[in-house]
C-alpha atoms as a PDB file:
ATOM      1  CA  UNK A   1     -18.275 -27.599  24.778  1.00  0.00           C
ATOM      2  CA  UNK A   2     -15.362 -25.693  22.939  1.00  0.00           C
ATOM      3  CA  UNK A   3     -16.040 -25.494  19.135  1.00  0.00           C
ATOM      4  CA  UNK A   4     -12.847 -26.104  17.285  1.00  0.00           C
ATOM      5  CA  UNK A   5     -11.228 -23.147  15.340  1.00  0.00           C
ATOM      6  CA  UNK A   6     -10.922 -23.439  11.557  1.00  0.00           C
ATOM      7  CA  UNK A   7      -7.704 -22.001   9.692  1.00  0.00           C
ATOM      8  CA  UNK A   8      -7.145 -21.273   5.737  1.00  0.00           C
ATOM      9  CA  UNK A   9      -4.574 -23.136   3.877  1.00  0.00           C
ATOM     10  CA  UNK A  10      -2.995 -21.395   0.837  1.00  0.00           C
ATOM     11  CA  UNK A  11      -2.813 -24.018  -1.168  1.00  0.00           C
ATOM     12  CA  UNK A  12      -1.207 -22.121  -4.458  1.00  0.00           C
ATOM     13  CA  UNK A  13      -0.329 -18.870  -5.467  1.00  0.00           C
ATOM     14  CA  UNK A  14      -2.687 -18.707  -8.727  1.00  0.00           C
ATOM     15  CA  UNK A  15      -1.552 -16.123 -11.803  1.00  0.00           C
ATOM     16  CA  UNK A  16      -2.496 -13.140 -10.107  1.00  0.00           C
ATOM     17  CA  UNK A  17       0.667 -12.736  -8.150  1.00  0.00           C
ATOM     18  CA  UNK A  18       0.468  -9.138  -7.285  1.00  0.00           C
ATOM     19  CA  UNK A  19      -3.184  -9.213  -6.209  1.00  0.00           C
ATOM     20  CA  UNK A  20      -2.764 -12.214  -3.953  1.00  0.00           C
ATOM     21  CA  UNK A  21      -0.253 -10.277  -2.186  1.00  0.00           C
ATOM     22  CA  UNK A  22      -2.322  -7.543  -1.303  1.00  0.00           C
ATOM     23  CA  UNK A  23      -4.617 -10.050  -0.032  1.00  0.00           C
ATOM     24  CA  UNK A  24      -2.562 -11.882   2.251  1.00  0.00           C
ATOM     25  CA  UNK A  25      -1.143  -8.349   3.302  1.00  0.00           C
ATOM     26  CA  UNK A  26      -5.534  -7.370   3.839  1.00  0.00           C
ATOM     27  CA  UNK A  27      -6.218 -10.562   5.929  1.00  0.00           C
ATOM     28  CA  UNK A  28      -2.815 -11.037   8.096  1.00  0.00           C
ATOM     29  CA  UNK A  29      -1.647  -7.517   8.227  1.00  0.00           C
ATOM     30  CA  UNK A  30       2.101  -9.034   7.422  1.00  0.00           C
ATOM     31  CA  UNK A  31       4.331  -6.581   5.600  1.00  0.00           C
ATOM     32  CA  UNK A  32       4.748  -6.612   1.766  1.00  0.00           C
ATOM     33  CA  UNK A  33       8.053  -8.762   2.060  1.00  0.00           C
ATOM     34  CA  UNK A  34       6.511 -10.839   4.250  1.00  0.00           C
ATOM     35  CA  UNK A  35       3.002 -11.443   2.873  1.00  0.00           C
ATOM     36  CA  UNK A  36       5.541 -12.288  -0.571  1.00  0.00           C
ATOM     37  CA  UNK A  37       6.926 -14.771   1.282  1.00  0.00           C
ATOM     38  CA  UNK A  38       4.067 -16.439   2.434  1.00  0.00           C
ATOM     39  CA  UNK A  39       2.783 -16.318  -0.583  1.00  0.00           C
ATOM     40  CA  UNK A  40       5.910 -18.107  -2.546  1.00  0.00           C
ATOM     41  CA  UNK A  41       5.923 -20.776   0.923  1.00  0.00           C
ATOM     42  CA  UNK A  42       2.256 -22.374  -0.475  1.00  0.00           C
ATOM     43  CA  UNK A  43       1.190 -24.440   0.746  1.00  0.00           C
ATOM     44  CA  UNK A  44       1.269 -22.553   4.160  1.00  0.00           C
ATOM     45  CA  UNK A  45      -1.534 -21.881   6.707  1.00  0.00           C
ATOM     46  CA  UNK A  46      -1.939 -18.080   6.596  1.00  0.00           C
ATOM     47  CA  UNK A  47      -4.370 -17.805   9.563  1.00  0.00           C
ATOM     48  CA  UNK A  48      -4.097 -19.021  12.722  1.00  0.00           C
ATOM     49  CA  UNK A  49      -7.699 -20.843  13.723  1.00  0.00           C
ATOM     50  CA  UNK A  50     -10.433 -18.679  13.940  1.00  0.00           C
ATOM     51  CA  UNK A  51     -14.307 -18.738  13.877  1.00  0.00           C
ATOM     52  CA  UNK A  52     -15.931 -21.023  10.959  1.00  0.00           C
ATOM     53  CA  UNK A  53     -16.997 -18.016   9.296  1.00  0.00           C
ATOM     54  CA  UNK A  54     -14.014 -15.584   9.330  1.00  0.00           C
ATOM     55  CA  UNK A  55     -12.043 -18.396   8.107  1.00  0.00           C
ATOM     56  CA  UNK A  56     -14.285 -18.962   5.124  1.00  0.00           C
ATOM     57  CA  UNK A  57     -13.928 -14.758   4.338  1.00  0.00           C
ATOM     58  CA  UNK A  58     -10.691 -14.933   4.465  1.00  0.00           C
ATOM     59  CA  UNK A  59     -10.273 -18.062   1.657  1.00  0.00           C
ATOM     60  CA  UNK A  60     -12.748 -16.224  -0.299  1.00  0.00           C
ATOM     61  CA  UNK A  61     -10.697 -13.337  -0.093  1.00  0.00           C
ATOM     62  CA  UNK A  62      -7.753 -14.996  -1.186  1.00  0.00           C
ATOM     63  CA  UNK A  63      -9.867 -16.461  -4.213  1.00  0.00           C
ATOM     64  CA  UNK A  64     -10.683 -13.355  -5.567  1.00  0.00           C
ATOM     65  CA  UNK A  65      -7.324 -12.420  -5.786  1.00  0.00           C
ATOM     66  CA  UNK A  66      -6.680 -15.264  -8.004  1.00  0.00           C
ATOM     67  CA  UNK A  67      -5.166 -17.954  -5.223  1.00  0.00           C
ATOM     68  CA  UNK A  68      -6.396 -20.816  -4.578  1.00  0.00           C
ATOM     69  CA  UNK A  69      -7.155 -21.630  -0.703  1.00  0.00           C
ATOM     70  CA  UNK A  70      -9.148 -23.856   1.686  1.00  0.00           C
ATOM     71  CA  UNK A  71     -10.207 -23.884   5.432  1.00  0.00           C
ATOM     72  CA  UNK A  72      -9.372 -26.583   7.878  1.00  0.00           C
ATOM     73  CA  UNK A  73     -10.888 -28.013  10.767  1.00  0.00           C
ATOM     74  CA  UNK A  74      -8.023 -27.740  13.486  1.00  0.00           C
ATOM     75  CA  UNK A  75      -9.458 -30.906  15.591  1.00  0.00           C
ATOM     76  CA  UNK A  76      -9.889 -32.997  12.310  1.00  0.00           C
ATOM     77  CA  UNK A  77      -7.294 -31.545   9.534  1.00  0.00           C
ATOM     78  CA  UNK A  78     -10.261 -31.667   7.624  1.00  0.00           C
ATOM     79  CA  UNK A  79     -11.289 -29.502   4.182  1.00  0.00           C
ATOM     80  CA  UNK A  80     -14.613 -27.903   4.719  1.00  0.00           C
ATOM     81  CA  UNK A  81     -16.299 -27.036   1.356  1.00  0.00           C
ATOM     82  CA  UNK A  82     -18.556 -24.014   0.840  1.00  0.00           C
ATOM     83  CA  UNK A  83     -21.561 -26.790   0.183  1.00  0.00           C
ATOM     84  CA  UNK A  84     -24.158 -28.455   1.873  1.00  0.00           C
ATOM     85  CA  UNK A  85     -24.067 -31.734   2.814  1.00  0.00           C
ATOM     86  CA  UNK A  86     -21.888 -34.154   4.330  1.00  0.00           C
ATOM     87  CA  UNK A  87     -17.933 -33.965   3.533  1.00  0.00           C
ATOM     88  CA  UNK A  88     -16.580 -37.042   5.067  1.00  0.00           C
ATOM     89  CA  UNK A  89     -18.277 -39.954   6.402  1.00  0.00           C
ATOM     90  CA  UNK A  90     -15.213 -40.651   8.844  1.00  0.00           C
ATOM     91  CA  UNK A  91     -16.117 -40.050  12.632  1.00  0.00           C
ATOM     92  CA  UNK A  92     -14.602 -36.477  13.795  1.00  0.00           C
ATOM     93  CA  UNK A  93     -11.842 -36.649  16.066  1.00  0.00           C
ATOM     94  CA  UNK A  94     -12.815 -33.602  18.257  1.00  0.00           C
ATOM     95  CA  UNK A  95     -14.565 -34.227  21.431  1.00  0.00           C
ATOM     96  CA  UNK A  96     -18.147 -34.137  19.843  1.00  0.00           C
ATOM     97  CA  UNK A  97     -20.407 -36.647  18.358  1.00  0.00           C
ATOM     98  CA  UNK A  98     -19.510 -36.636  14.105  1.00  0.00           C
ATOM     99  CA  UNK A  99     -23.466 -34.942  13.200  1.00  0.00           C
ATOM    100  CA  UNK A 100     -22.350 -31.850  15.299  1.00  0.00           C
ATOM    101  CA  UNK A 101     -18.693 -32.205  13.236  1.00  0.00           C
ATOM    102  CA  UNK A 102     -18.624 -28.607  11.012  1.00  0.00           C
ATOM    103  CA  UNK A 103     -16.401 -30.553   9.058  1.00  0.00           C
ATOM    104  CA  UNK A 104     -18.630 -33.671   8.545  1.00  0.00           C
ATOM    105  CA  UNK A 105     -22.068 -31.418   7.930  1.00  0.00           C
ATOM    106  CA  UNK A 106     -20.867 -27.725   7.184  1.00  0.00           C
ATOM    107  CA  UNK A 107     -23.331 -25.363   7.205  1.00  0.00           C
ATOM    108  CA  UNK A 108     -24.713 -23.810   3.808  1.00  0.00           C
ATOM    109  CA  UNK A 109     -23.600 -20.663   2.439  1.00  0.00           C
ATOM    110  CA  UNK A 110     -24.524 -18.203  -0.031  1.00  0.00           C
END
């Protein structure tokens, strides 16, 4: 069964202006202009959906350059924290039963 991809949502630019620039320009390879754009168009999805794991990277690289950013299920629209534990008691609505849901039970990370 396909796995659904997850994608990062900049949800606000944070203080750091400058260094969240060079952060969207690290992850998407978009052109300064561009990546300034993006940046000022928050909340915008700056990845397209990608593996659970590069996704969460790539909002942790956005957080260390001072913006704030989460990752999305692209079956379920929802949030998946960097936690343990169960997010949302709703069913998925992917093709899969809602305890194999990454968004429901997302794995643990360090």
């Amino acid at each position: 069964m396909e796995e659904p991809g997850f994608r990062v949502l900049l949800t606000e630019s944070g203080d750091q202006k400058t260094e969240a620039i060079r952060a969207i320009r690290t992850v998407t390879g978009l052109s300064l202009w561009n990546s300034k754009l993006l940046l000022e168009s928050a909340p915008v999805a700056v990845t397209e959906p990608d593996w659970l794991e590069a996704a969460q990277e790539t909002a942790r690289a956005l957080e260390a350059a001072g913006a704030h950013a989460a990752v999305l299920c692209d079956w379920c629209d929802r949030t998946i924290t960097r936690v343990a534990g169960p997010l949302d008691p709703a069913p998925c609505s992917g093709p899969w039963p809602p305890e194999a849901c990454r968004a429901s039970y997302p794995p643990a990370t360090n």
